[in-house]
N, C-alpha and C. Protein backbone atom coordinates (compact mmCIF):
# COMPACT_ATOMS: atom_id res chain seq x y z
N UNK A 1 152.79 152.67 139.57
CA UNK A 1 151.70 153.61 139.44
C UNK A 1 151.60 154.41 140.74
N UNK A 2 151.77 155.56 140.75
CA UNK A 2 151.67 156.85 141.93
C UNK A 2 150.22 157.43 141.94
N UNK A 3 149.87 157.62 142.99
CA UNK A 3 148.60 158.63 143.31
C UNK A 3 148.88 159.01 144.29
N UNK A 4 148.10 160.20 144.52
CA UNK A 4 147.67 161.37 145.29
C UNK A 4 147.25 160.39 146.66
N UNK A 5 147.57 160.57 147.98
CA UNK A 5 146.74 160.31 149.09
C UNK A 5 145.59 161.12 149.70
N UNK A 6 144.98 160.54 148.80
CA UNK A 6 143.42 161.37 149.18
C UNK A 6 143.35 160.81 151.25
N UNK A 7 143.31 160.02 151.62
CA UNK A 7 143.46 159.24 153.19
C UNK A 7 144.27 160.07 154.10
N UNK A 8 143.96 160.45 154.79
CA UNK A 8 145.06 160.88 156.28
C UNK A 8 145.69 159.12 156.80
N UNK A 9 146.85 159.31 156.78
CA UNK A 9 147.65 158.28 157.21
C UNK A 9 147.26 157.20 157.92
N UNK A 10 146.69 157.83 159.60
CA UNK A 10 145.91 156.76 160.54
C UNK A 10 144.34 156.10 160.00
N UNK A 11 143.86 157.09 159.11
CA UNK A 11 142.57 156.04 158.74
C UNK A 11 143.19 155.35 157.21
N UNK A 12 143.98 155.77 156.70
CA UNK A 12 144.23 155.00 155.95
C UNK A 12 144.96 153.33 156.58
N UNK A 13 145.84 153.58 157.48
CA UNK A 13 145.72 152.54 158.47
C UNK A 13 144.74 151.64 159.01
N UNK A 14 143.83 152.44 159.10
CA UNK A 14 142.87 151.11 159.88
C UNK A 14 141.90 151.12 158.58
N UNK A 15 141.79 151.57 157.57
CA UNK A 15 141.12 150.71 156.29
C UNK A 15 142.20 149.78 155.70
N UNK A 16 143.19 149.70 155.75
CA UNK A 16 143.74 148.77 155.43
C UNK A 16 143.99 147.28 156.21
N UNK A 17 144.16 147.78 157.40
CA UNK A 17 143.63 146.61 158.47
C UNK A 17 142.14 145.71 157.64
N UNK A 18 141.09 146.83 157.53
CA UNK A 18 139.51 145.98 157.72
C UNK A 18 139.74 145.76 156.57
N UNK A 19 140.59 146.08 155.28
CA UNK A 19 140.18 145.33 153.90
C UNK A 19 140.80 143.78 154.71
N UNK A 20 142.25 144.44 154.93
CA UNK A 20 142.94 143.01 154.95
C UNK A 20 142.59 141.77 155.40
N UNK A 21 141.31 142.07 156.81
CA UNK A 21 140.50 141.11 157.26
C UNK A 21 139.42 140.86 156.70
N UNK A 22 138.95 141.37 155.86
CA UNK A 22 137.52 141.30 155.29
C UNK A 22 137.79 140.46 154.08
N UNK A 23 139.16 140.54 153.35
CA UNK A 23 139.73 139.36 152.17
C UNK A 23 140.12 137.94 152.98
N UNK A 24 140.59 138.03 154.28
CA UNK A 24 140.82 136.67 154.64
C UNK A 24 139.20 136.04 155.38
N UNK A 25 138.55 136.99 156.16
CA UNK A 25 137.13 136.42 156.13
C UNK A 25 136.50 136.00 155.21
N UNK A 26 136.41 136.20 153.69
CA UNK A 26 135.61 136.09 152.94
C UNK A 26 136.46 134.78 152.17
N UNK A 27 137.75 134.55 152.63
CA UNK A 27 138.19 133.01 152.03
C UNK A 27 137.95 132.49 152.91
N UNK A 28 137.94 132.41 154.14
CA UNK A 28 137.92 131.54 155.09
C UNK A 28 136.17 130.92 154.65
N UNK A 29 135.34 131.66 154.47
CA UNK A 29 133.58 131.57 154.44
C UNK A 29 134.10 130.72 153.10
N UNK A 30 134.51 130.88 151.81
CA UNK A 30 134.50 130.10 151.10
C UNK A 30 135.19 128.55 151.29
N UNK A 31 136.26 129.16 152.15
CA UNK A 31 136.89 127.41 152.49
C UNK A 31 135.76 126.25 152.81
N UNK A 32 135.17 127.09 153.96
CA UNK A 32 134.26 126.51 154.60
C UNK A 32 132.89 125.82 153.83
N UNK A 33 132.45 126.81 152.71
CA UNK A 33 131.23 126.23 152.36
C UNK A 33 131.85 125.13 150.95
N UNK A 34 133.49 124.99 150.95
CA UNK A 34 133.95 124.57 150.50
C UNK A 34 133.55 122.77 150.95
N UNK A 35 134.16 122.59 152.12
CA UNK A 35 134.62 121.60 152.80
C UNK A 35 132.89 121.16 153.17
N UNK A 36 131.98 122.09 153.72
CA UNK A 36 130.46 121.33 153.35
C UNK A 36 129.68 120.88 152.48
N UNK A 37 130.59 120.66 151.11
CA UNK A 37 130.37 120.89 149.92
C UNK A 37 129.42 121.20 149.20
N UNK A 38 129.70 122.30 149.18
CA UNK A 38 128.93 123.60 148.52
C UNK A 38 130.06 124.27 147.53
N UNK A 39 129.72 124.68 146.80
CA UNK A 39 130.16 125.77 146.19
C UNK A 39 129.83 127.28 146.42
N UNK A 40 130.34 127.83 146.68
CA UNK A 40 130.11 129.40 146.94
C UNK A 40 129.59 130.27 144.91
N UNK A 41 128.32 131.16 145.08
CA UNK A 41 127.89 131.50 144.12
C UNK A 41 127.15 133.00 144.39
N UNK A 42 127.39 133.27 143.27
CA UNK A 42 127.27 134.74 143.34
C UNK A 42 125.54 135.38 144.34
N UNK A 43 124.92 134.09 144.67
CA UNK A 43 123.40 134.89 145.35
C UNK A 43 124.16 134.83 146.64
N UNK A 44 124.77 133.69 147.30
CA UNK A 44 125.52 133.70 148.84
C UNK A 44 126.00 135.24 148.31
N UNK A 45 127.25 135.61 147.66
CA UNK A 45 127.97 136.65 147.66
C UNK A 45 127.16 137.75 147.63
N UNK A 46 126.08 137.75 147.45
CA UNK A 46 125.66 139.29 147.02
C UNK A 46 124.42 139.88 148.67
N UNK A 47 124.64 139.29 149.58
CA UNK A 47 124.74 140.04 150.82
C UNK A 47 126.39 139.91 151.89
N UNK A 48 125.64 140.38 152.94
CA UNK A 48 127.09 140.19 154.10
C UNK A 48 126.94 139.41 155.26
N UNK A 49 127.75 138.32 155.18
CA UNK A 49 128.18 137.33 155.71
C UNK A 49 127.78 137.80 157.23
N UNK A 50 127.38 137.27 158.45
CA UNK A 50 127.49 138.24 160.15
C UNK A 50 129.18 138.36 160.30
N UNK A 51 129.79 137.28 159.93
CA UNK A 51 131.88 137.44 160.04
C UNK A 51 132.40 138.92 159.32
N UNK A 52 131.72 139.47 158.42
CA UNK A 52 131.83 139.93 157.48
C UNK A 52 131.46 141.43 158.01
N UNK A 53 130.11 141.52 158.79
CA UNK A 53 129.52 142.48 159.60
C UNK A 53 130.07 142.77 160.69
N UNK A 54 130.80 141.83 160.95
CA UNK A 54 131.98 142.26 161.97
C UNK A 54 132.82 143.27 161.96
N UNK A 55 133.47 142.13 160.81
CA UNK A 55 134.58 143.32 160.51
C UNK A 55 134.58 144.81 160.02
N UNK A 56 133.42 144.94 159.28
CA UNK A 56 132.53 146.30 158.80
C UNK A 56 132.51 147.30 159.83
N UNK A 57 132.20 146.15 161.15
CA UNK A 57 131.26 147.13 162.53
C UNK A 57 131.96 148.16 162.37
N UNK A 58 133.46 148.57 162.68
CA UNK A 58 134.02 149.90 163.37
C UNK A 58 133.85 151.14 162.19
N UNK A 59 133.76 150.56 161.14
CA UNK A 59 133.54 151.63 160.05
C UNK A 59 132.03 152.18 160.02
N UNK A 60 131.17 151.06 159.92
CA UNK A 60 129.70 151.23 160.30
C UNK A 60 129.26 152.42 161.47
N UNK A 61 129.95 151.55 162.61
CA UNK A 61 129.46 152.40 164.09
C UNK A 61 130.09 153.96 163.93
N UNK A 62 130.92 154.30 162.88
CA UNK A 62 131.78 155.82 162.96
C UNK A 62 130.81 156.31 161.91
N UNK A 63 129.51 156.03 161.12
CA UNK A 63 128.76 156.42 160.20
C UNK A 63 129.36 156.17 158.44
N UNK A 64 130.03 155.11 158.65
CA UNK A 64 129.97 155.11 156.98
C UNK A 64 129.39 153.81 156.67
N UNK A 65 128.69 154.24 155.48
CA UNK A 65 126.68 153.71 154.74
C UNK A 65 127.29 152.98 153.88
N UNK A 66 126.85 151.28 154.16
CA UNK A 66 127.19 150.23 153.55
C UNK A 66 126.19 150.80 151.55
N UNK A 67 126.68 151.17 150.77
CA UNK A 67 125.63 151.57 149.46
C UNK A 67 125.73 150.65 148.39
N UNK A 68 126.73 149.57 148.95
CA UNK A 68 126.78 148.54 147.72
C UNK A 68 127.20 147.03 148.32
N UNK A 69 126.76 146.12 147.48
CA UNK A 69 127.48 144.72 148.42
C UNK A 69 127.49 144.14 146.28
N UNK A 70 128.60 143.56 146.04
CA UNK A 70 129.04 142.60 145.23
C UNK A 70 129.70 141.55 145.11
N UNK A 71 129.31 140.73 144.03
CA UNK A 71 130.23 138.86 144.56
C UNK A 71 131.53 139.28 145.00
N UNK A 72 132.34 140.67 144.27
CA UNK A 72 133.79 140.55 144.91
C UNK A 72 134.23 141.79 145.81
N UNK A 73 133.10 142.42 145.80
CA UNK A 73 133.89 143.94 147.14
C UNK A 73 132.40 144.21 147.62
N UNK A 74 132.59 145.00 148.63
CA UNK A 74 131.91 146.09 149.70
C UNK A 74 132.21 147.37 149.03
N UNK A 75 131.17 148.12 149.57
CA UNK A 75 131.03 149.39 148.40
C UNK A 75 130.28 150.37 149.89
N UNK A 76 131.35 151.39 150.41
CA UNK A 76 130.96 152.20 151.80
C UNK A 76 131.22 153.85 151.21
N UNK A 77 130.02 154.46 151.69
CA UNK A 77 129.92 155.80 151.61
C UNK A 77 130.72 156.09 152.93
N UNK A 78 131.50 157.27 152.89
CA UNK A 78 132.14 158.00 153.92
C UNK A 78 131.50 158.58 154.94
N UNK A 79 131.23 158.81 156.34
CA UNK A 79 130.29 159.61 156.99
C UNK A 79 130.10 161.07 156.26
N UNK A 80 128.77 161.21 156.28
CA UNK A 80 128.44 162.63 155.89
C UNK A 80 129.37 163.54 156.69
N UNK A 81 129.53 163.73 157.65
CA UNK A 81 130.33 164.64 158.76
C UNK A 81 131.93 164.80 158.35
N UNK A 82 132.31 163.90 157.65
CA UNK A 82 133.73 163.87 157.29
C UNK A 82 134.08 164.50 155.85
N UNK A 83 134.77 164.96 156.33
CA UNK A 83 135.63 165.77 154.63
C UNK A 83 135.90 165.01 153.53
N UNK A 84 135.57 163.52 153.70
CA UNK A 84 135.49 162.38 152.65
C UNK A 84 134.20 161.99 152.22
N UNK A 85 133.09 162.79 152.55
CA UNK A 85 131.83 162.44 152.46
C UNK A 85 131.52 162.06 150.99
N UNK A 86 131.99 162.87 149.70
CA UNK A 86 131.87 162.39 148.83
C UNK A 86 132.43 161.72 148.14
N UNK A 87 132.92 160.70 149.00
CA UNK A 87 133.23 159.24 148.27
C UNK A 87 132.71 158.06 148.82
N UNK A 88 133.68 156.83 148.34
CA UNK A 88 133.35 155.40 148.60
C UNK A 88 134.12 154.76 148.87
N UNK A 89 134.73 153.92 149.37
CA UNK A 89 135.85 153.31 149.80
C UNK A 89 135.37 151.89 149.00
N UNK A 90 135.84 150.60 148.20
CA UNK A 90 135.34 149.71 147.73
C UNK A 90 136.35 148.68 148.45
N UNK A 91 136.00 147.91 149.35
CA UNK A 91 136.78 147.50 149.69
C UNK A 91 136.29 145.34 149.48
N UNK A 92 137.90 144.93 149.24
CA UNK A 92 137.82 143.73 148.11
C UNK A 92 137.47 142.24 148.88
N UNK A 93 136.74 141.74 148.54
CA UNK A 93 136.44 140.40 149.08
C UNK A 93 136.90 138.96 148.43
N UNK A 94 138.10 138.67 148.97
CA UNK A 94 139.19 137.24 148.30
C UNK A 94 137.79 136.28 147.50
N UNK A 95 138.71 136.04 146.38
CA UNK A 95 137.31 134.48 145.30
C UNK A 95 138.60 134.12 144.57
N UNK A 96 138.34 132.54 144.41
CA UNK A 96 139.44 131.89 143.66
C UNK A 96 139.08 131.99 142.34
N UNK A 97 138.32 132.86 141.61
CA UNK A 97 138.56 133.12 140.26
C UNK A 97 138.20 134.87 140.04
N UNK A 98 138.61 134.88 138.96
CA UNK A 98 138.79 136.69 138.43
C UNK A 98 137.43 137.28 138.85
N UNK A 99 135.78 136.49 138.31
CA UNK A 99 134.98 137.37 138.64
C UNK A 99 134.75 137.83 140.33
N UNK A 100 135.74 136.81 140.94
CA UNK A 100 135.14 136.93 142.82
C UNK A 100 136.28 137.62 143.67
N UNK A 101 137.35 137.60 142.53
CA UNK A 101 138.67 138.36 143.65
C UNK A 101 138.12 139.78 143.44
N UNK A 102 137.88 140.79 144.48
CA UNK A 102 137.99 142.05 144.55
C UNK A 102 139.08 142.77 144.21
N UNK A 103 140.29 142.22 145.08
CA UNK A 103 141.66 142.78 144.33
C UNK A 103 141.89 142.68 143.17
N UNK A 104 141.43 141.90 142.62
CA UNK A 104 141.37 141.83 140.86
C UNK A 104 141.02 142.94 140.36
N UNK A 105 139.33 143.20 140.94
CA UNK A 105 138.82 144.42 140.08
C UNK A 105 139.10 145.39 140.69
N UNK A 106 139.67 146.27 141.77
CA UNK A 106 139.98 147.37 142.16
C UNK A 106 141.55 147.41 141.25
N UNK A 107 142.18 146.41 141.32
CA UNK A 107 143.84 146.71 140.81
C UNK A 107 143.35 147.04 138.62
N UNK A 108 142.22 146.23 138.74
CA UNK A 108 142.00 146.74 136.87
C UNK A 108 141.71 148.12 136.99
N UNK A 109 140.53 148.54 137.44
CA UNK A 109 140.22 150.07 138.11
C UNK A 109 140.87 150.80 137.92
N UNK A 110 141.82 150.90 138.76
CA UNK A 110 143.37 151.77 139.20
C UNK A 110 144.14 152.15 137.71
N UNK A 111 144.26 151.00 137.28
CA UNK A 111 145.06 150.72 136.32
C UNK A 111 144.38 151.91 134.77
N UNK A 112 143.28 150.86 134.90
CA UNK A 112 142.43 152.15 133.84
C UNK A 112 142.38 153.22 134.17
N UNK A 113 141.96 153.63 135.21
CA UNK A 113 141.79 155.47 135.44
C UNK A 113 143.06 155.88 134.92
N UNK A 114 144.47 155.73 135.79
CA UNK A 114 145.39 155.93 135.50
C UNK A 114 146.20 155.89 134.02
N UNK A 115 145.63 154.96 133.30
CA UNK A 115 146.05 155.04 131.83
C UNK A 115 145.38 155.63 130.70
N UNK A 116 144.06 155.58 131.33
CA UNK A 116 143.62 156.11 130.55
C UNK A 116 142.35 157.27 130.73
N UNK A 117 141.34 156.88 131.76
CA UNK A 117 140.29 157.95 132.43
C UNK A 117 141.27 159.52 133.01
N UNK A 118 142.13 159.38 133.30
CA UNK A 118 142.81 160.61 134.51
C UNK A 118 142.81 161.51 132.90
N UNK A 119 143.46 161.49 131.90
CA UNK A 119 142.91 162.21 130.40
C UNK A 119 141.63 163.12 130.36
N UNK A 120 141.29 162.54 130.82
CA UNK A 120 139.02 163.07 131.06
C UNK A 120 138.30 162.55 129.90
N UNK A 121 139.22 161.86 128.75
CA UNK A 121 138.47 161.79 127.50
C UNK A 121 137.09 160.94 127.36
N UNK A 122 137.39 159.61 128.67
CA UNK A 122 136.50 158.66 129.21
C UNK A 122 135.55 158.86 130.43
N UNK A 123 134.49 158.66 129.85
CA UNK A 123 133.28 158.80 131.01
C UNK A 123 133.54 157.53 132.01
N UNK A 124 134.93 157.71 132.64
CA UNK A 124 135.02 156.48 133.78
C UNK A 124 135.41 157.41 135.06
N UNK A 125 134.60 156.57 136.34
CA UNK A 125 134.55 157.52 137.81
C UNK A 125 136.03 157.40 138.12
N UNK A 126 136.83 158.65 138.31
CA UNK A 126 138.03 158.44 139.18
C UNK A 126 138.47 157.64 140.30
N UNK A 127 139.17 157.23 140.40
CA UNK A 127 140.26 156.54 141.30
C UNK A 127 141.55 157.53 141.83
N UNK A 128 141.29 158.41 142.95
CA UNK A 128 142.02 159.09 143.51
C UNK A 128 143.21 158.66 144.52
N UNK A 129 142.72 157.32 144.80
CA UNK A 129 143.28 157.05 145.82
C UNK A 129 143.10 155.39 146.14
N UNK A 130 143.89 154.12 146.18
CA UNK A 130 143.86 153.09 146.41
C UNK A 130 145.04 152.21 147.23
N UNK A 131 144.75 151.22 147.54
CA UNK A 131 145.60 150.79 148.25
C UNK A 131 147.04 150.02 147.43
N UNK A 132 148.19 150.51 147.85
CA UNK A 132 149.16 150.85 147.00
C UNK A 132 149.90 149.19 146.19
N UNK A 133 149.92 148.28 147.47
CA UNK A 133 150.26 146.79 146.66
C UNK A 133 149.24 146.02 146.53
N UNK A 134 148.60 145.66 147.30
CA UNK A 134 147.68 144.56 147.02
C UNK A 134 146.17 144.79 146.73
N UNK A 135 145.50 146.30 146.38
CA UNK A 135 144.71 146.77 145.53
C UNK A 135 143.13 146.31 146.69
N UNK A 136 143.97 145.60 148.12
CA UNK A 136 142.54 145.29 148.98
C UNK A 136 141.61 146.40 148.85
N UNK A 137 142.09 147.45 148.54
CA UNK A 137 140.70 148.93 148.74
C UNK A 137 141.01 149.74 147.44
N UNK A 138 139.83 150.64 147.08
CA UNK A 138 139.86 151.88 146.50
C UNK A 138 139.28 152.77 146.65
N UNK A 139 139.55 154.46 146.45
CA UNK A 139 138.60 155.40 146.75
C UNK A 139 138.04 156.07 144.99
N UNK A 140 136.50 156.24 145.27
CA UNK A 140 135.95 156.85 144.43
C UNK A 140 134.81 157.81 145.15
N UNK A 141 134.51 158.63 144.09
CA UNK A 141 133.64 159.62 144.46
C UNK A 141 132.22 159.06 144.39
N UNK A 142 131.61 159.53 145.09
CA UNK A 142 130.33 159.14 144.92
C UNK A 142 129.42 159.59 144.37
N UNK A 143 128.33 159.07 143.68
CA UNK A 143 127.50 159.41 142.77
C UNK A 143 125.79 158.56 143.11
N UNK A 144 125.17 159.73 142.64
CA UNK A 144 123.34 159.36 142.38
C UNK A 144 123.37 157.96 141.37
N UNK A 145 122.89 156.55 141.55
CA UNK A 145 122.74 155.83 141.01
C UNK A 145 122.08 156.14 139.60
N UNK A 146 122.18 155.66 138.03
CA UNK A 146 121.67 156.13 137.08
C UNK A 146 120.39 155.69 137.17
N UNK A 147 120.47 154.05 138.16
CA UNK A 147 119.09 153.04 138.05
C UNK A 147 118.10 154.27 138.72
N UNK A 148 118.38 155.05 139.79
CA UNK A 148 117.33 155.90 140.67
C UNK A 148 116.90 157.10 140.40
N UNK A 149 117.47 157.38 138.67
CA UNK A 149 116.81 158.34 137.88
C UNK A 149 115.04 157.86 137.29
N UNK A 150 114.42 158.77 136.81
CA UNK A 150 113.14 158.20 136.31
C UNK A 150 113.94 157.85 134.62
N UNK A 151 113.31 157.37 134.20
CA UNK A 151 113.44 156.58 132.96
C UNK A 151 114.31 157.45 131.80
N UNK A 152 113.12 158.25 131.69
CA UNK A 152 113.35 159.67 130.75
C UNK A 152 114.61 160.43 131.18
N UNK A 153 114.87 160.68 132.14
CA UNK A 153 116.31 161.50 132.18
C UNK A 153 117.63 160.08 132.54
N UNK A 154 117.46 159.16 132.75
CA UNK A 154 118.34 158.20 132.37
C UNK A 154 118.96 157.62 131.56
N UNK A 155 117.66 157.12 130.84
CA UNK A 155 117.79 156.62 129.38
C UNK A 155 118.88 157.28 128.31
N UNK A 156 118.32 158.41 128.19
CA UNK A 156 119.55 159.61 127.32
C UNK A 156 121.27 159.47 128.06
N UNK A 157 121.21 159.54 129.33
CA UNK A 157 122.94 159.48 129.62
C UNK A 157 123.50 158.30 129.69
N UNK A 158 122.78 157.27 129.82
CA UNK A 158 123.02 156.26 129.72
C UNK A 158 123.75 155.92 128.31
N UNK A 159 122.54 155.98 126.59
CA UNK A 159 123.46 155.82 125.77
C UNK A 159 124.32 157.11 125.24
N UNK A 160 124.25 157.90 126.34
CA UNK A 160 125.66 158.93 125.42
C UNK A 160 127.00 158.09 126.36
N UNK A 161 126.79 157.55 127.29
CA UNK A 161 128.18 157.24 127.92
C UNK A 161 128.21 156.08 127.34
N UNK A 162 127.14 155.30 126.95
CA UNK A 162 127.93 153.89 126.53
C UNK A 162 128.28 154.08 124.88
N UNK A 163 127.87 155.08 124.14
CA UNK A 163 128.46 155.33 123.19
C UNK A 163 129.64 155.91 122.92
N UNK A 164 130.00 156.86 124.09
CA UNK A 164 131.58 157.40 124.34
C UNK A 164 132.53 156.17 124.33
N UNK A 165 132.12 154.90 125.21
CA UNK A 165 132.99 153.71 126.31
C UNK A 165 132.68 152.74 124.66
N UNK A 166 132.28 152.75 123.62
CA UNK A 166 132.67 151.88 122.85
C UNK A 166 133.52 151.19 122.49
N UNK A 167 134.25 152.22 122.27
CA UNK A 167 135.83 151.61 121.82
C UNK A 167 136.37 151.65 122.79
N UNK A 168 136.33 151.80 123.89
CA UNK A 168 137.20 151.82 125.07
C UNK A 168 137.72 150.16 125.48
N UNK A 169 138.61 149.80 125.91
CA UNK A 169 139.48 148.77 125.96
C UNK A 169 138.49 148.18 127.31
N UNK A 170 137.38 147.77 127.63
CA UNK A 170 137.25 146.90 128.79
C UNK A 170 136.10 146.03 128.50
N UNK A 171 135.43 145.33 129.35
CA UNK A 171 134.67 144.23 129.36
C UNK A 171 133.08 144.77 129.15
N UNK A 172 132.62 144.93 128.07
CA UNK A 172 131.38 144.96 127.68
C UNK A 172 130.43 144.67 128.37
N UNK A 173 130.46 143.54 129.58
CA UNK A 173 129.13 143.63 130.22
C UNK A 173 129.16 144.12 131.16
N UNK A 174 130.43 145.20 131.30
CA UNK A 174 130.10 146.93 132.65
C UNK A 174 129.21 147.51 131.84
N UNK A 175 128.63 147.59 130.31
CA UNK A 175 128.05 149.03 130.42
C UNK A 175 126.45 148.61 130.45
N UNK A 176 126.07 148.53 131.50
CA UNK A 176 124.71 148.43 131.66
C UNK A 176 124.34 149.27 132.87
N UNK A 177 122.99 149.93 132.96
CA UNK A 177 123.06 151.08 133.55
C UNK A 177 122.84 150.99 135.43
N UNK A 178 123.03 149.66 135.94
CA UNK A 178 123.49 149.25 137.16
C UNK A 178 124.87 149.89 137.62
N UNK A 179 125.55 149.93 136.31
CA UNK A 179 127.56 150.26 136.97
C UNK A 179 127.54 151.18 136.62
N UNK A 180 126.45 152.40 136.27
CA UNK A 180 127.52 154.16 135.91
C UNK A 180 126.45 155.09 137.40
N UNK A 181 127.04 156.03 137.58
CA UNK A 181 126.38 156.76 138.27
C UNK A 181 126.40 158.40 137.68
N UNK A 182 125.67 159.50 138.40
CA UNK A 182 125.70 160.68 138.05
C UNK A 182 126.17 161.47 139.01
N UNK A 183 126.83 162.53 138.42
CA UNK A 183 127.97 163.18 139.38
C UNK A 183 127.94 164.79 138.34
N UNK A 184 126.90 165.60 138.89
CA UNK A 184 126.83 167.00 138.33
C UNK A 184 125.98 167.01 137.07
N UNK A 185 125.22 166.02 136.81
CA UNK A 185 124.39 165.55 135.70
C UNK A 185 125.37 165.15 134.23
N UNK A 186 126.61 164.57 134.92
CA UNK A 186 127.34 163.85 134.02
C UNK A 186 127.38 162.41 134.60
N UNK A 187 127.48 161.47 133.21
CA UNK A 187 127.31 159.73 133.82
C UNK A 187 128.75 159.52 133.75
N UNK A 188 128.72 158.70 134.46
CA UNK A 188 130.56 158.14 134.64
C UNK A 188 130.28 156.16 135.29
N UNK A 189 130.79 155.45 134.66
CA UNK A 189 131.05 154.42 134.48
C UNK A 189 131.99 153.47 136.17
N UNK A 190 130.97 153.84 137.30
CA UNK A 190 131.49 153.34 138.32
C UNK A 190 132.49 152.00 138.55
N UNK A 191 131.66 150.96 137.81
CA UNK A 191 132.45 149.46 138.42
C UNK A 191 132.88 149.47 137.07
N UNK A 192 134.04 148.91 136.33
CA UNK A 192 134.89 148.68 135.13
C UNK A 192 136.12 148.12 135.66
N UNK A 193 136.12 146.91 136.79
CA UNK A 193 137.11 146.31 137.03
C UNK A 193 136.96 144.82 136.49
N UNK A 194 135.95 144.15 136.17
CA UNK A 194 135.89 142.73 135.59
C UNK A 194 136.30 143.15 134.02
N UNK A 195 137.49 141.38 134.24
CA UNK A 195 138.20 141.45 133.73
C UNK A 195 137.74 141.24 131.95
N UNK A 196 138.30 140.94 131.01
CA UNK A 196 137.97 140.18 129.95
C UNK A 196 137.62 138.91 129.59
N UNK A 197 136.57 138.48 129.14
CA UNK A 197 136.31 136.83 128.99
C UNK A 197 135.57 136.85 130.39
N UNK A 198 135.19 137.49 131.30
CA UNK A 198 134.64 136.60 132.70
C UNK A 198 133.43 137.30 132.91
């Protein structure tokens, strides 16, 4: 699968560095609450670890806006100041099963846009740009949350996109109006990387 390099070379470099550490931080945190025996569960996962804030820092301190945290990726707006402003970089956080690997759901992502969203026929957010083997990152555009519409102008795009994504080949419990966003007062179907059955 080929794409476009939306990334200038050297920052595509050092986002690939911070995914690459931010997937072995986030096993290492599970080893750990492993061996204290604990199980790691999606309320631990759904903030950021201080190991985790670390590794974030250099992206953070250059202005790009942490806008999402999930059991399996980081979800970063681009600095406003940069010619990437309107996107997101999703970058993947290692889990020993499908719903917690990030690389899981950025490499399904990829896969769908490319087979089938890049068409336009599907109200799913593009994937311009991802990380080429091991799926640690992806780039998408960014969008007005549907949840931070008032009711009344939500409600309506909400079921025209989940009535478009019916028949569409993916996991039924993306279409709830947490995973689409708005982008020109069209909805588009942001997260659609969990897998089937999970």
């Amino acid at each position: 699968m080929s794409t476009k390099r939306l990334l200038p070379e050297d920052e595509r470099q050092r986002i690939n560095r911070i995914a690459t550490d931010l997937c072995y931080c986030t096993d290492r945190l599970d080893q750990e609450a492993v061996r204290d025996g604990c199980s790691p569960d999606s309320e631990e996962r759904s903030t950021i670890h201080e190991s985790e804030q670390t590794i974030l820092s250099p992206l953070l301190d250059d202005g790009f806006d942490l806008v999402g945290i999930g059991v399996a990726r980081c979800v970063l707006q681009f600095p406003v100041e940069s010619s990437l402003a309107n996107y997101v970089v999703k970058l993947a956080r290692f889990g020993d099963d499908l719903f917690s690997s990030g690389f899981v759901q950025n490499k399904r992502e990829a896969v769908l846009w490319h087979r089938h969203g890049i068409s336009g026929d599907w109200p799913l957010l593009p994937v311009p740009d991802h990380h080429q083997r091991r799926f640690r990152w992806l780039i998408m555009p960014y969008g007005e949350p549907l949840t931070e519409l008032p009711k009344e102008e939500g409600r309506p795009l909400l079921q025209r996109a989940t009535a478009e994504l019916a028949m569409f080949p993916l996991n039924l419990q993306e279409l709830r109006a947490e995973n689409f966003v708005v982008i020109d007062d069209e909805p588009f179907l942001a997260d659609y990387g969990r897998p089937d059955g999970v």
